[in-house]
Protein backbone atom coordinates (compact mmCIF):
# COMPACT_ATOMS: atom_id res chain seq x y z
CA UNK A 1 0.00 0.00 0.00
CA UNK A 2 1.59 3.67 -0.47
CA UNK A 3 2.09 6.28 1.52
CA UNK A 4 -0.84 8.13 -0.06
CA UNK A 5 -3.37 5.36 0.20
CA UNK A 6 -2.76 5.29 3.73
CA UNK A 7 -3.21 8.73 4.47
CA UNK A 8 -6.33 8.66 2.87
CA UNK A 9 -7.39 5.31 5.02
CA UNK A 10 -6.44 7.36 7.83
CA UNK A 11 -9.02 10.59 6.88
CA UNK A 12 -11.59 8.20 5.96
CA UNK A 13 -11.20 5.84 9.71
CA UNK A 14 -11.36 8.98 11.45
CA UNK A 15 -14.40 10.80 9.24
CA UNK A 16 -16.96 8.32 10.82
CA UNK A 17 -15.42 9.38 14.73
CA UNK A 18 -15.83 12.88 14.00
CA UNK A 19 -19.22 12.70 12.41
CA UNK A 20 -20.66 10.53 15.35
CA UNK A 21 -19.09 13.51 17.48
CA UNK A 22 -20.95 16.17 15.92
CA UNK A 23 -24.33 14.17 16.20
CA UNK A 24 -24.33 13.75 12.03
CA UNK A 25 -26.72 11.13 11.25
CA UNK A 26 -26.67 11.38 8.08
CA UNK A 27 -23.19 11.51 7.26
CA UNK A 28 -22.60 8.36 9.51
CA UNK A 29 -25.05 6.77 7.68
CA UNK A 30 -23.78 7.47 4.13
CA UNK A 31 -20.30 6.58 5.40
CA UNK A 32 -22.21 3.10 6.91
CA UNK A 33 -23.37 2.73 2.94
CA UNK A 34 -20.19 3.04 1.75
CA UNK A 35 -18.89 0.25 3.74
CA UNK A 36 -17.03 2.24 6.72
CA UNK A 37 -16.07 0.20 10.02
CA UNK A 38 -18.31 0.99 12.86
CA UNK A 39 -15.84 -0.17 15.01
CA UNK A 40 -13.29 1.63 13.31
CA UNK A 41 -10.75 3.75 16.16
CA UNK A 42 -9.24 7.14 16.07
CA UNK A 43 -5.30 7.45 17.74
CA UNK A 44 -7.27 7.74 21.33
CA UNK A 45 -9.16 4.54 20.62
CA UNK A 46 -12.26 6.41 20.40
CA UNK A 47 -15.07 4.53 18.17
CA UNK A 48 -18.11 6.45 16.73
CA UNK A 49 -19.95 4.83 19.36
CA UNK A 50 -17.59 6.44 21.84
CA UNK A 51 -18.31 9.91 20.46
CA UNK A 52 -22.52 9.07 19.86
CA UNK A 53 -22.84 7.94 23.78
CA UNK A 54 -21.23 11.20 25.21
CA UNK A 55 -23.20 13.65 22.87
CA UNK A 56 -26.46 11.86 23.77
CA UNK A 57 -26.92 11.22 20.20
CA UNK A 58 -29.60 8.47 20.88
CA UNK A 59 -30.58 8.19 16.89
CA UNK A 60 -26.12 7.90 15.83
CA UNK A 61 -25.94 5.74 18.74
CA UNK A 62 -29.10 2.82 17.72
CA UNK A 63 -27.78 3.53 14.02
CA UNK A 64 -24.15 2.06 15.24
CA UNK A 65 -25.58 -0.70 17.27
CA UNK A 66 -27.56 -1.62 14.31
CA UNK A 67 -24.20 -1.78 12.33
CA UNK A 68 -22.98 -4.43 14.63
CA UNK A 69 -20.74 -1.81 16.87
CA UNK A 70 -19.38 -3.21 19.80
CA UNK A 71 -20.89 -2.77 23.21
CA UNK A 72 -17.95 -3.13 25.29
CA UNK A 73 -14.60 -1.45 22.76
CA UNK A 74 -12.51 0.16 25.37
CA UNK A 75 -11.41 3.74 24.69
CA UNK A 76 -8.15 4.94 25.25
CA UNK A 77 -9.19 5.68 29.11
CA UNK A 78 -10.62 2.18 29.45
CA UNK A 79 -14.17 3.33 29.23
CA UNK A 80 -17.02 1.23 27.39
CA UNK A 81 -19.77 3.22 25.70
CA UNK A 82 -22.39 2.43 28.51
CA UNK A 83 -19.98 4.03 31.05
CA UNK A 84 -19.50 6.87 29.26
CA UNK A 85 -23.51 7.33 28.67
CA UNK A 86 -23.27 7.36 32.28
CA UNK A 87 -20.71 10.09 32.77
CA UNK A 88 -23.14 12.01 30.37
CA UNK A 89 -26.25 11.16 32.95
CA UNK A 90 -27.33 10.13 29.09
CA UNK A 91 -30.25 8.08 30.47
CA UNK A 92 -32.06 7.20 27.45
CA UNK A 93 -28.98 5.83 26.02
CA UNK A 94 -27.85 4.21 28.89
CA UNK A 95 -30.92 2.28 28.50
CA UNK A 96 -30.59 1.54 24.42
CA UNK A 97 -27.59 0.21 25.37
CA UNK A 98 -28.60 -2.22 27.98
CA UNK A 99 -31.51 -3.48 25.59
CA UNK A 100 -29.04 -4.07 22.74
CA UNK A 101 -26.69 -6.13 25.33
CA UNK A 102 -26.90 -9.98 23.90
CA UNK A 103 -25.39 -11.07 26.65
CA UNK A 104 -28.15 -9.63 29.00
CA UNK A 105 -29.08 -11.43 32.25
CA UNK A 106 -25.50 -14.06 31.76
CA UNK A 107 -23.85 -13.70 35.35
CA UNK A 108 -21.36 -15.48 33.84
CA UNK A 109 -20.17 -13.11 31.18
CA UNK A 110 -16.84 -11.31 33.33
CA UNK A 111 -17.18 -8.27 30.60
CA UNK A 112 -20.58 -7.47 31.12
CA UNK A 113 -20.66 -7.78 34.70
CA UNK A 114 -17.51 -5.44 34.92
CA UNK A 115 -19.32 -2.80 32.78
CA UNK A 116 -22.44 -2.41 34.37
CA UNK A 117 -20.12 -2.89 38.30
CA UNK A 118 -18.58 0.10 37.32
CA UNK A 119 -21.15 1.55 35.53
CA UNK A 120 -23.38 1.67 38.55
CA UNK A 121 -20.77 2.92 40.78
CA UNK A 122 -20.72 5.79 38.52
CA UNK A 123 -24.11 6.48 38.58
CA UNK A 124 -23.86 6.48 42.38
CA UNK A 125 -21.33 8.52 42.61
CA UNK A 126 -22.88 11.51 40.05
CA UNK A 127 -26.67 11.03 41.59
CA UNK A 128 -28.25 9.53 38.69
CA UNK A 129 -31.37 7.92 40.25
CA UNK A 130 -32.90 6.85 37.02
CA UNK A 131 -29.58 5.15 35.09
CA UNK A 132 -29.28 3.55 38.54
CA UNK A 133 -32.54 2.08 38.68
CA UNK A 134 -32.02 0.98 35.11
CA UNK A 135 -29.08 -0.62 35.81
CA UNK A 136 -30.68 -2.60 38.81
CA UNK A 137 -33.17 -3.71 36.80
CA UNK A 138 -30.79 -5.54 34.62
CA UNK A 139 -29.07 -7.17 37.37
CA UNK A 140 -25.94 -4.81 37.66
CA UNK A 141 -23.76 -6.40 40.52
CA UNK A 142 -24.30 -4.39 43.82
CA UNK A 143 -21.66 -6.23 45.86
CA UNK A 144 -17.30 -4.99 45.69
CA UNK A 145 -14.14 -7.15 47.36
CA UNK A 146 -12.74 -6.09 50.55
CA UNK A 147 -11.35 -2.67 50.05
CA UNK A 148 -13.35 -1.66 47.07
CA UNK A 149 -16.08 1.02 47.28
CA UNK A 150 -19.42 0.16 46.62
CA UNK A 151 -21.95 2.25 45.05
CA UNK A 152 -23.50 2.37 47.94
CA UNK A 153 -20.69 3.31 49.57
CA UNK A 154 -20.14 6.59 47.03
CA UNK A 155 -23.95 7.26 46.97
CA UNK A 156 -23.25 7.92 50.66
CA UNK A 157 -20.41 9.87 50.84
CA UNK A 158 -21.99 12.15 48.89
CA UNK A 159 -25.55 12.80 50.42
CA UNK A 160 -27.62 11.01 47.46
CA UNK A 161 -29.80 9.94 49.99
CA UNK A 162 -32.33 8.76 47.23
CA UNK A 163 -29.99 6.30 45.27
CA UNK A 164 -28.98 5.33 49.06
CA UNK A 165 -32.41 4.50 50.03
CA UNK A 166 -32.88 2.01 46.35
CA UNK A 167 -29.47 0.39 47.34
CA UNK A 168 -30.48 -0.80 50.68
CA UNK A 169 -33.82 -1.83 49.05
CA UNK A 170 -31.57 -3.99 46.90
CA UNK A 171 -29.04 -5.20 49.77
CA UNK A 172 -31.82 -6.71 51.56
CA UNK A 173 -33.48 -8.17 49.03
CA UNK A 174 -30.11 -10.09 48.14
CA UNK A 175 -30.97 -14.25 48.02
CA UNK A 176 -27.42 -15.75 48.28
CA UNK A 177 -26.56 -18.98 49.55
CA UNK A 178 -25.03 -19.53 52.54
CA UNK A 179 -21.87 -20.66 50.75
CA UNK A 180 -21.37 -16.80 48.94
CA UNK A 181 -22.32 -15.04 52.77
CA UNK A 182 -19.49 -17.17 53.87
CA UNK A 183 -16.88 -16.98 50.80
CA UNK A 184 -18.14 -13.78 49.00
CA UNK A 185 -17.95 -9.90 50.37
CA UNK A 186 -19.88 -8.44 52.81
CA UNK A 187 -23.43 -7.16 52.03
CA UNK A 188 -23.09 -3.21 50.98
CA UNK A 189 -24.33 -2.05 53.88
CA UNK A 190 -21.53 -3.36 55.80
CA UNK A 191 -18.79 -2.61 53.11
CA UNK A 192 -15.74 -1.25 53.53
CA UNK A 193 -13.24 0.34 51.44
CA UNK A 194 -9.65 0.68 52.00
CA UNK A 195 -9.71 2.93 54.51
CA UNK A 196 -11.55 1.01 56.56
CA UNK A 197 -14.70 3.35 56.54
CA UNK A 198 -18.24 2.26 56.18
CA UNK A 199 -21.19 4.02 54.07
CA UNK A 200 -22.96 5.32 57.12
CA UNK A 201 -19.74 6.76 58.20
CA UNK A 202 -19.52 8.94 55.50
CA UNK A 203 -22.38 10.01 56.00
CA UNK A 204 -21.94 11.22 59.08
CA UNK A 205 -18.49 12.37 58.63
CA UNK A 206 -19.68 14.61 55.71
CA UNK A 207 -23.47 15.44 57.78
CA UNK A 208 -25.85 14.07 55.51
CA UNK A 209 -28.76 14.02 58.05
CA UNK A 210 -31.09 12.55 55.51
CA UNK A 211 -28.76 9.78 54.11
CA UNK A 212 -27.97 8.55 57.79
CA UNK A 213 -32.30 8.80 58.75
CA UNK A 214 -32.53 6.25 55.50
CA UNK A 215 -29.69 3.96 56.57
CA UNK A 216 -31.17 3.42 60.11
CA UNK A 217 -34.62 2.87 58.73
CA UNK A 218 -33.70 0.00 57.08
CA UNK A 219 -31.16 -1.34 59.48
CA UNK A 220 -32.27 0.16 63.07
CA UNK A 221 -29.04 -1.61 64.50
CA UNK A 222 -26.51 0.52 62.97
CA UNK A 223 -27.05 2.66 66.21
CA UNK A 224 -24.65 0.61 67.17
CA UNK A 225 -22.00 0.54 64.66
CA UNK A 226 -18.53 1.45 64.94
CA UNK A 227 -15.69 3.54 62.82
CA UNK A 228 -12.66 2.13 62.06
CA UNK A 229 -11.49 3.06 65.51
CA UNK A 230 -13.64 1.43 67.41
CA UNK A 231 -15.45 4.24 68.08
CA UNK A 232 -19.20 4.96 67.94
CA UNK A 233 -20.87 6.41 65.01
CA UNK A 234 -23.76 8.08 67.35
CA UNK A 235 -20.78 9.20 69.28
CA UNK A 236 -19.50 10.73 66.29
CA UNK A 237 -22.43 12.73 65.15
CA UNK A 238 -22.65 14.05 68.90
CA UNK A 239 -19.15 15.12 68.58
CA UNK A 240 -20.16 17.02 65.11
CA UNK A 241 -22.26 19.13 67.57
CA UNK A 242 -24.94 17.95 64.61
CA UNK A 243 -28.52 17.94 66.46
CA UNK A 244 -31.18 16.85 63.85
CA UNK A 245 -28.56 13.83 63.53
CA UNK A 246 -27.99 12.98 67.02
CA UNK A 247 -31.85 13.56 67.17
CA UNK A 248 -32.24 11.17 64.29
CA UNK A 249 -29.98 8.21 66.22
CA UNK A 250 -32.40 8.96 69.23
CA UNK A 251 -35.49 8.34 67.26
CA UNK A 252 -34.10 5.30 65.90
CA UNK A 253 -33.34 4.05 68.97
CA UNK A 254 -30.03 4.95 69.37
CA UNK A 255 -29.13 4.03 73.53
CA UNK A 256 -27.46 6.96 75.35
CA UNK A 257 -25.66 4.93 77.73
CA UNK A 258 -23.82 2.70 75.05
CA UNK A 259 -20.23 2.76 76.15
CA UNK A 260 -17.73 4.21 73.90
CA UNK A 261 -14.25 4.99 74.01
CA UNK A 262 -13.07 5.76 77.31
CA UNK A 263 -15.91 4.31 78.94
CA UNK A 264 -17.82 7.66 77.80
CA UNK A 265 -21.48 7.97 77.32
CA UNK A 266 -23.31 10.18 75.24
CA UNK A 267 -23.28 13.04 77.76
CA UNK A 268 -19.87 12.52 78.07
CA UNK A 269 -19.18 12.90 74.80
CA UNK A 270 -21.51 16.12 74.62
CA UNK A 271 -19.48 17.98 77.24
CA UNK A 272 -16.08 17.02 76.16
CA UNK A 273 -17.06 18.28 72.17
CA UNK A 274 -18.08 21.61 73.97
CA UNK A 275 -14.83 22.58 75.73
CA UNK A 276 -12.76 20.86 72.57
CA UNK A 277 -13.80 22.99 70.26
CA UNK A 278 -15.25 25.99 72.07
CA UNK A 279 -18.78 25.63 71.45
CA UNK A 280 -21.11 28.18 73.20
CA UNK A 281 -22.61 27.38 76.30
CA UNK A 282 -25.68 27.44 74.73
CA UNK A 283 -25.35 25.10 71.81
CA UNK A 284 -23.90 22.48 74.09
CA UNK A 285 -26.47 22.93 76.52
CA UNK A 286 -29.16 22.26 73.22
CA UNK A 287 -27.30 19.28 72.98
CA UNK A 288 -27.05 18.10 76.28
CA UNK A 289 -30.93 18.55 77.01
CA UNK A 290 -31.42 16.40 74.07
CA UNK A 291 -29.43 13.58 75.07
CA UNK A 292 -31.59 13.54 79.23
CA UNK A 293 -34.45 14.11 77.57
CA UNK A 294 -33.82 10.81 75.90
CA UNK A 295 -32.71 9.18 79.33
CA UNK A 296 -29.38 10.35 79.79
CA UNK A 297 -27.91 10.20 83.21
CA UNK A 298 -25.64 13.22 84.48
CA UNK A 299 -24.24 10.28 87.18
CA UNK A 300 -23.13 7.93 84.80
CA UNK A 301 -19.13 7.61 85.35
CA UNK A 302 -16.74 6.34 82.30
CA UNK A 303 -13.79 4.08 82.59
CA UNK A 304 -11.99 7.10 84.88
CA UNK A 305 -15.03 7.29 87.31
CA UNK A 306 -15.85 10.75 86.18
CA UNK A 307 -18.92 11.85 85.75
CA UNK A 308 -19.83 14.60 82.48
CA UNK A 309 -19.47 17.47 85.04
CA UNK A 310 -15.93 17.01 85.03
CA UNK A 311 -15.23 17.21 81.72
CA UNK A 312 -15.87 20.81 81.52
CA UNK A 313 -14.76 24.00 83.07
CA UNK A 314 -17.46 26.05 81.80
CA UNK A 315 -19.17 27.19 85.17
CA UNK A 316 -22.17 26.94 83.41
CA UNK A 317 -22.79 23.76 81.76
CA UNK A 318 -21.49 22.74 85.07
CA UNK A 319 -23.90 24.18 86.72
CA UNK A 320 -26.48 22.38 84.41
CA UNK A 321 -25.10 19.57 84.68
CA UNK A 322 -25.11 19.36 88.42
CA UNK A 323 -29.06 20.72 88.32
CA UNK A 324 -29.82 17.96 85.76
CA UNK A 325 -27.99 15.35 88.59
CA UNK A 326 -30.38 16.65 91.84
CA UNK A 327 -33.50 16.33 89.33
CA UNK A 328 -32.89 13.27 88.56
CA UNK A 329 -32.00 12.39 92.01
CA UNK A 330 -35.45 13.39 93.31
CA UNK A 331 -36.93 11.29 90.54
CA UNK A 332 -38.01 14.42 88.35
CA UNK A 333 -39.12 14.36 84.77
CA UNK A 334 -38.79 18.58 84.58
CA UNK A 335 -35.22 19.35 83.53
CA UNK A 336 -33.99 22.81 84.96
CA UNK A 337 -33.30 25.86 83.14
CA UNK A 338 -30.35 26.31 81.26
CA UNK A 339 -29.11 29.38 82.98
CA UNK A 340 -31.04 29.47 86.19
CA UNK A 341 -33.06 32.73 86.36
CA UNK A 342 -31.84 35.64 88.41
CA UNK A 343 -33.98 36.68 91.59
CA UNK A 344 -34.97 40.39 92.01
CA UNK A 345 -33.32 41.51 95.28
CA UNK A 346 -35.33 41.95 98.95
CA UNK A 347 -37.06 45.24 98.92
CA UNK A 348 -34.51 45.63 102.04
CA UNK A 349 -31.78 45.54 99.50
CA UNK A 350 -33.49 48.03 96.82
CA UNK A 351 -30.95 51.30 96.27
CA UNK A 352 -33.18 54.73 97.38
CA UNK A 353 -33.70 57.90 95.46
């Protein structure tokens, strides 16, 4: 072949890329007529298909599929066309693609379960509800080895409480054998990546109140799940200083005198955040009302026999504290002012004109 002959192979294999690009129909299709590859690659190992997916050209991309393009042709970033659709939040396409997939509904096909693994996690990650439920519905693999994040896990960390809620709809509807629960990872819920942090962790590490209300609806014991410290997650929302989450553990039933670190209890935990980081008396007094209003005891000591009154030096909360310890003493249900209210002085006392 000579030199010119390839050039002009080379401006024809790259004509078809560039007109899927541009969303040209009808140049892709005359080029189709005239016997072009749809498969054919530019020097980024970008196919038309490539190009059709991320322009959301829905009528370029069934065109191409019709041709006999291939599904799963890795571009030059290792990205199939359905994952790229995703990228795009391309939804419509996303689904033309997964009803041209022969190999639909084989488990055993490593290719296709890769794609739509990955393709899912992507979803997650962006907040695509609709490409995720799509993807569910044609069996998209839910479930990452040790160490890998899940979509669940990246729905989480970013707050798409929505996508959240459809996973854990999914995790518990899981039907393995006893054999995979043993051998195979951990249900979503409970993955981890390789940090050693959970979904629900994230969620309260980056205060999504509404993504950590949907995780303990559908599994009310994660009031008692730990970080990868050992430490409690309720703890760690209390720490936050993050009331509608701390009252969201409480409504879930979230006990106040689990044990934590240190021995500490809730209340503990309250106090201590409000001297650390030099909250306002007020805002840790919010908290700590919260906390005895849901049956927290101001006498409860932690591993060094201290009681919350002594981890503070704010005169006031101290004062609180030691008012919310003779109340509850005396068996009373009405917890004391915050600030207790100043007297007017004995008439006695009164300066004179």
């Amino acid at each position: 072949m000579t030199e010119t002959s390839k050039n002009e192979n080379c401006q024809i294999n790259e004509t078809i890329v560039i007109a899927a690009e541009i969303g040209r129909l009808d140049l892709v299709t005359a080029l189709l007529e005239n016997g072009e590859d749809p498969n054919t690659v530019d020097e980024t190992g970008t196919s038309a298909l490539h190009n059709a997916v991320k322009g959301g050209y829905w009528d370029v991309a069934r065109l191409l599929l019709e041709r006999n393009a291939i599904l799963r042709l890795l571009d030059g970033n290792n990205r199939t066309p359905l994952q790229l659709a995703v990228l795009g939040g391309h939804s419509q396409i996303v689904g033309l693609l997964l009803e041209c997939d022969p190999s639909i509904g084989d488990t055993r096909d490593e290719a296709r379960e890769t794609d739509l693994h990955r393709s899912l996690r992507i979803a997650a990650f962006l907040g695509h509800l609709e490409i995720v439920k799509l993807l569910l519905n044609h069996s998209a693999p839910t479930l990452s080895n040790a160490g890998s994040e899940t979509a669940l896990l990246l729905a989480a960390k970013k707050g798409h409480h929505d996508i959240c809620e459809i996973l854990l709809k999914h995790d518990m509807a899981l039907n393995r054998s006893l054999w995979s629960r043993i051998t195979g990872p951990s249900l979503a819920v409970d993955g981890k990546d390789y940090t050693g942090n959970s979904p629900l962790a994230y969620a309260i590490k980056n205060g999504f109140e509404k993504t950590v209300d949907i995780f303990l609806r559908y599994y009310p014991n994660l009031c008692e799940a730990r970080d990868r410290e050992k430490q409690l997650l309720f703890h760690t929302a209390i720490r936050a200083r993050n009331i509608a989450m701390t009252r969201t553990f409480l409504n879930h039933g979230a006990d106040v005198e689990m044990k934590g670190s240190y021995g500490n209890r809730a209340l503990h935990e309250a106090v201590q955040a409000g001297s650390l980081y030099y909250r306002s008396s007020e805002e840790t007094a919010e908290m700590i009302r919260l906390l005895v209003e849901h049956g927290a005891s101001a006498t409860s000591t932690n591993a060094d026999g201290r009681v919350p009154e002594f981890s503070t030096n704010d005169p006031k909360l101290r004062t609180l504290l030691r008012n919310y310890m003779k109340t509850q003493s005396k068996g009373n249900s009405v917890l004391p002012e915050v600030v207790p209210k100043t007297l007017n002085p004995p008439p006695e006392y009164s300066l004179k004109a």
